[in-house]
Structure formats: structure tokens, C-alpha cells
C-alpha atoms as a PDB file:
ATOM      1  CA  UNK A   1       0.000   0.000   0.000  1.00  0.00           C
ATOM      2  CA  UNK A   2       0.870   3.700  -1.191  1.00  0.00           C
ATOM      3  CA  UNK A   3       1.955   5.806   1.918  1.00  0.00           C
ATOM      4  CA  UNK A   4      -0.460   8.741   2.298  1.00  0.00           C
ATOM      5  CA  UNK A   5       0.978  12.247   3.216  1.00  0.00           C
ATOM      6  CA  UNK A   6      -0.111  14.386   6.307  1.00  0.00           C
ATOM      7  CA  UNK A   7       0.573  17.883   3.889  1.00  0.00           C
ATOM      8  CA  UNK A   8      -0.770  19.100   1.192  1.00  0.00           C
ATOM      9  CA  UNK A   9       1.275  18.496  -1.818  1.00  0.00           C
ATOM     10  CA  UNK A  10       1.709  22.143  -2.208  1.00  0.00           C
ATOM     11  CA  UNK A  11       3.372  22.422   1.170  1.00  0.00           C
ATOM     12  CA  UNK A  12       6.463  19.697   0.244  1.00  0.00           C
ATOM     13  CA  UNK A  13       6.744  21.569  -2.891  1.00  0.00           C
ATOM     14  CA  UNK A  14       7.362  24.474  -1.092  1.00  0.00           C
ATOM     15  CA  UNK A  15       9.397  22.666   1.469  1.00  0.00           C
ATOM     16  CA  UNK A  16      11.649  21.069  -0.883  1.00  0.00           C
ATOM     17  CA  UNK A  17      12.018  24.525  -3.187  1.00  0.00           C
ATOM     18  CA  UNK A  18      13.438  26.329   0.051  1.00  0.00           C
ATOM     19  CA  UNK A  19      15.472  23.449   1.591  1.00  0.00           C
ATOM     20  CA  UNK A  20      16.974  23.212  -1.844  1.00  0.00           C
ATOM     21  CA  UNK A  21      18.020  26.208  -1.646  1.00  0.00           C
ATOM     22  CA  UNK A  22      19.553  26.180   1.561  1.00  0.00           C
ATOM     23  CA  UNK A  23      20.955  22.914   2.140  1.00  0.00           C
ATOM     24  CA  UNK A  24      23.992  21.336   1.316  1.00  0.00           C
ATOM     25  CA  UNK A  25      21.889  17.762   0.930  1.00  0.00           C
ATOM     26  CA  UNK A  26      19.978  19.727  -1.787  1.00  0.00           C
ATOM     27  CA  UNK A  27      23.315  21.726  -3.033  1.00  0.00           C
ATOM     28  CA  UNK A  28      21.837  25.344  -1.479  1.00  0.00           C
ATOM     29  CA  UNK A  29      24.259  27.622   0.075  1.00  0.00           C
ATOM     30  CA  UNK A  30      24.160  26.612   3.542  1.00  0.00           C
ATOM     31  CA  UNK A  31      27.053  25.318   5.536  1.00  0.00           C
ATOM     32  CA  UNK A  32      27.073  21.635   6.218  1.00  0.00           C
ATOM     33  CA  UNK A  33      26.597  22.083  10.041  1.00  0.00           C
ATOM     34  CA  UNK A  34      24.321  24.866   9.556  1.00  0.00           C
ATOM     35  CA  UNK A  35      20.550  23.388  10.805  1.00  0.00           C
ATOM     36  CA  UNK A  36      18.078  25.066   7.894  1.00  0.00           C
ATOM     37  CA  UNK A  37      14.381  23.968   9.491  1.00  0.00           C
ATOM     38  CA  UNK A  38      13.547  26.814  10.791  1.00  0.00           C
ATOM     39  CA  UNK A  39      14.408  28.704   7.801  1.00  0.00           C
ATOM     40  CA  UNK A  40      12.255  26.579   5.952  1.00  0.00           C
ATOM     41  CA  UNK A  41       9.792  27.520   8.344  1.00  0.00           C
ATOM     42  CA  UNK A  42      10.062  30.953   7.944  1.00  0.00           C
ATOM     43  CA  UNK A  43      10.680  31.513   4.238  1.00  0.00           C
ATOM     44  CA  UNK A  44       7.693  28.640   3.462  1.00  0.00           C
ATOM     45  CA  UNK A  45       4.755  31.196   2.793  1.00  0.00           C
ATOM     46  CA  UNK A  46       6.787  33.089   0.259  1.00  0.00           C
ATOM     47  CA  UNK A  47       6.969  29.434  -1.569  1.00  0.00           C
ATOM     48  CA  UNK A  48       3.519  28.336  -1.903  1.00  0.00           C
ATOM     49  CA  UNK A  49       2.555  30.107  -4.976  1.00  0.00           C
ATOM     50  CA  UNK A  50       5.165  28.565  -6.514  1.00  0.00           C
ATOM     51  CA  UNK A  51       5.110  25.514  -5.568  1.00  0.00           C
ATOM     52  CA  UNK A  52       1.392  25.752  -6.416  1.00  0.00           C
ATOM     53  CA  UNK A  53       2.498  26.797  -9.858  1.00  0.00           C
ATOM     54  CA  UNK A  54       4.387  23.620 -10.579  1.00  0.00           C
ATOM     55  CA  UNK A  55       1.588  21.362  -8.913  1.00  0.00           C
ATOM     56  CA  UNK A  56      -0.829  22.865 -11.951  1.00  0.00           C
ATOM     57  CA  UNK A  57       2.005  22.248 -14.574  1.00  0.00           C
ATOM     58  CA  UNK A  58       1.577  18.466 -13.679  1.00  0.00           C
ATOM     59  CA  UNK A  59      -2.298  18.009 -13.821  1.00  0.00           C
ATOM     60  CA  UNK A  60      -1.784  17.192 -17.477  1.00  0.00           C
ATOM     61  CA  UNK A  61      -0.048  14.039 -17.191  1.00  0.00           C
ATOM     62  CA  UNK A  62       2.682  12.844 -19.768  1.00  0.00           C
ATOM     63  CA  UNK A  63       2.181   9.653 -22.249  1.00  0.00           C
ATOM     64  CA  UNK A  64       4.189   7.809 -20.071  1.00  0.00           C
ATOM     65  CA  UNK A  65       2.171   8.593 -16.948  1.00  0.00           C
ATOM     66  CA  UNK A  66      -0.899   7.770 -18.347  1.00  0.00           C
ATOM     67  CA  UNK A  67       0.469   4.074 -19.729  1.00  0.00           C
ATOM     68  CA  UNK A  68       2.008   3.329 -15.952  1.00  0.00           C
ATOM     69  CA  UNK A  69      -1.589   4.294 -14.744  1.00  0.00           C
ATOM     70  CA  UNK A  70      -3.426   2.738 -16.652  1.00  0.00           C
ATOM     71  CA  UNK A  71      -1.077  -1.159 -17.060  1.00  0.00           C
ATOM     72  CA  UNK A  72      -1.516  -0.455 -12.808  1.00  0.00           C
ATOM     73  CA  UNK A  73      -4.293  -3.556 -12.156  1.00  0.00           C
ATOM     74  CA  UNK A  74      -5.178  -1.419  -8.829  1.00  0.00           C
ATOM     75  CA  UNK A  75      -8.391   0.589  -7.730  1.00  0.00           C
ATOM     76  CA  UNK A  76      -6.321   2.150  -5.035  1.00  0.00           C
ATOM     77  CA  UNK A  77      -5.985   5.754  -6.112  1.00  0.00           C
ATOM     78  CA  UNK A  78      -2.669   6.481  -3.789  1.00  0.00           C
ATOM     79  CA  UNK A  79      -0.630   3.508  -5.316  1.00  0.00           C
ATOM     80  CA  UNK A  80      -1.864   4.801  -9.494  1.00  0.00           C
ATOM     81  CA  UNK A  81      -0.067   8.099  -7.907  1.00  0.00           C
ATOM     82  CA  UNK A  82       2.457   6.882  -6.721  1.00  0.00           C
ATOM     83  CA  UNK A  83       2.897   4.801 -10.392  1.00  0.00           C
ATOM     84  CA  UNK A  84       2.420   7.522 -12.676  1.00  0.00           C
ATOM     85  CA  UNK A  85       4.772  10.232 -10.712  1.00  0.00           C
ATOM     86  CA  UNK A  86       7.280   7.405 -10.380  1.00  0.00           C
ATOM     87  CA  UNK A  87       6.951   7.124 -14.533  1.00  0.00           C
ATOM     88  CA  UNK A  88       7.127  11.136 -14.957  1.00  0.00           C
ATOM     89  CA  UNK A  89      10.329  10.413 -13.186  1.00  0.00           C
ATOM     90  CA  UNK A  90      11.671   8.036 -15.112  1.00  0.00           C
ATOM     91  CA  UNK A  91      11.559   5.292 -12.244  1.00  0.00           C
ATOM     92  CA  UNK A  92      10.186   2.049 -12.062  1.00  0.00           C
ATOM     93  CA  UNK A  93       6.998   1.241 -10.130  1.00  0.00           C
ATOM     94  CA  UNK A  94       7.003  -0.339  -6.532  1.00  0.00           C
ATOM     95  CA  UNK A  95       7.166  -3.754  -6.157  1.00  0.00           C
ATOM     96  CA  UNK A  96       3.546  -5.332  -5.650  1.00  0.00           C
ATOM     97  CA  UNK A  97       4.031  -6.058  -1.933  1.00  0.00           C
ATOM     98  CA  UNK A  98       4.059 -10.312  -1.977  1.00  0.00           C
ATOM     99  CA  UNK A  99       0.394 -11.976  -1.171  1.00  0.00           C
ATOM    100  CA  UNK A 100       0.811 -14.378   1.711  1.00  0.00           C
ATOM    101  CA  UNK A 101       0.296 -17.901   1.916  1.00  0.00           C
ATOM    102  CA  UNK A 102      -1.551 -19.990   4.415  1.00  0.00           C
ATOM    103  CA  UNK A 103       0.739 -21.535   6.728  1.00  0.00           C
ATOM    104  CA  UNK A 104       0.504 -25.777   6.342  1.00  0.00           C
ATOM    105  CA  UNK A 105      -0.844 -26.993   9.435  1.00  0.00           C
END
């Protein structure tokens, strides 16, 4: 089963744009012992529009999307998601998570 997210997917836009841009983990100018959360904190409101900007450049989803969505035998709405994102990345879908078998006994 797909994991489902606490925040809005415009917040970890905006999350990732400013750690990005102040980490060293995401090559931003910060020094490597320099602790950037509450930065993030702060400068997160001055993000959302744009992070809400790239959210609406991805509601048409690419060829590729579409073809991991649909070859997806799954109702579950999280893990055809999780399948198409993972194909606008280039990335190959999650393992089907193995159907157990009745113990002999």
C-alpha cells in the first residue's frame, strides 16, 4: 500500500524549493553544520505560490504517466499516484508487496 501524506502536496513543494536552496543535501548555500528547518519555516509562505504553480504544470499528465496508470491492475488511487509520478520520473513502479500464503498446518 501507497503511503499517504499528512501535507498538502503544495506544502512539500514548497518545502523542498526552500530546503533546496539552503541545504547542502539539496546543493543550497548553507554550511554543512548549519541546521536550515527553521528557515524553511520561515521563508515557506513566500513558496507556496510557486510551488502551487508547478503542482498545476503536472495536472496534465505525460504519455508515459498515463500508460504506468493505466497497465496499474489497482483501484487504489494512492498507489496509481504513486505509479504515474514514479513514470514522470523516469523510475520504475514499486514492487507489488508479496500476497501471503496460508501456513501448512
Amino acid at each position: 500500500m501507497t503511503h499517504i501524506a499528512a501535507t498538502s502536496p503544495i506544502e512539500r513543494i514548497a518545502r523542498v524549493l526552500v530546503a533546496h536552496a539552503l541545504s547542502p543535501n539539496g546543493r543550497g548555500d548553507a554550511e554543512p553544520d548549519e541546521v536550515v528547518s527553521a528557515e524553511v519555516n520561515e521563508r515557506l509562505p513566500d513558496e507556496l505560490p510557486r510551488a502551487a504553480a508547478i503542482l498545476r504544470a503536472l495536472r496534465e499528465p505525460s504519455q508515459e504517466m498515463v500508460t504506468a496508470g493505466n497497465a496499474l491492475e489497482s483501484a487504489d488511487a494512492a498507489e496509481i499516484w504513486d505509479t504515474m509520478v514514479r513514470a514522470a520520473l523516469g523510475e520504475k513502479p514499486r514492487a507489488a508487496a508479496p500476497i501471503p500464503t496460508p501456513l501448512a498446518g
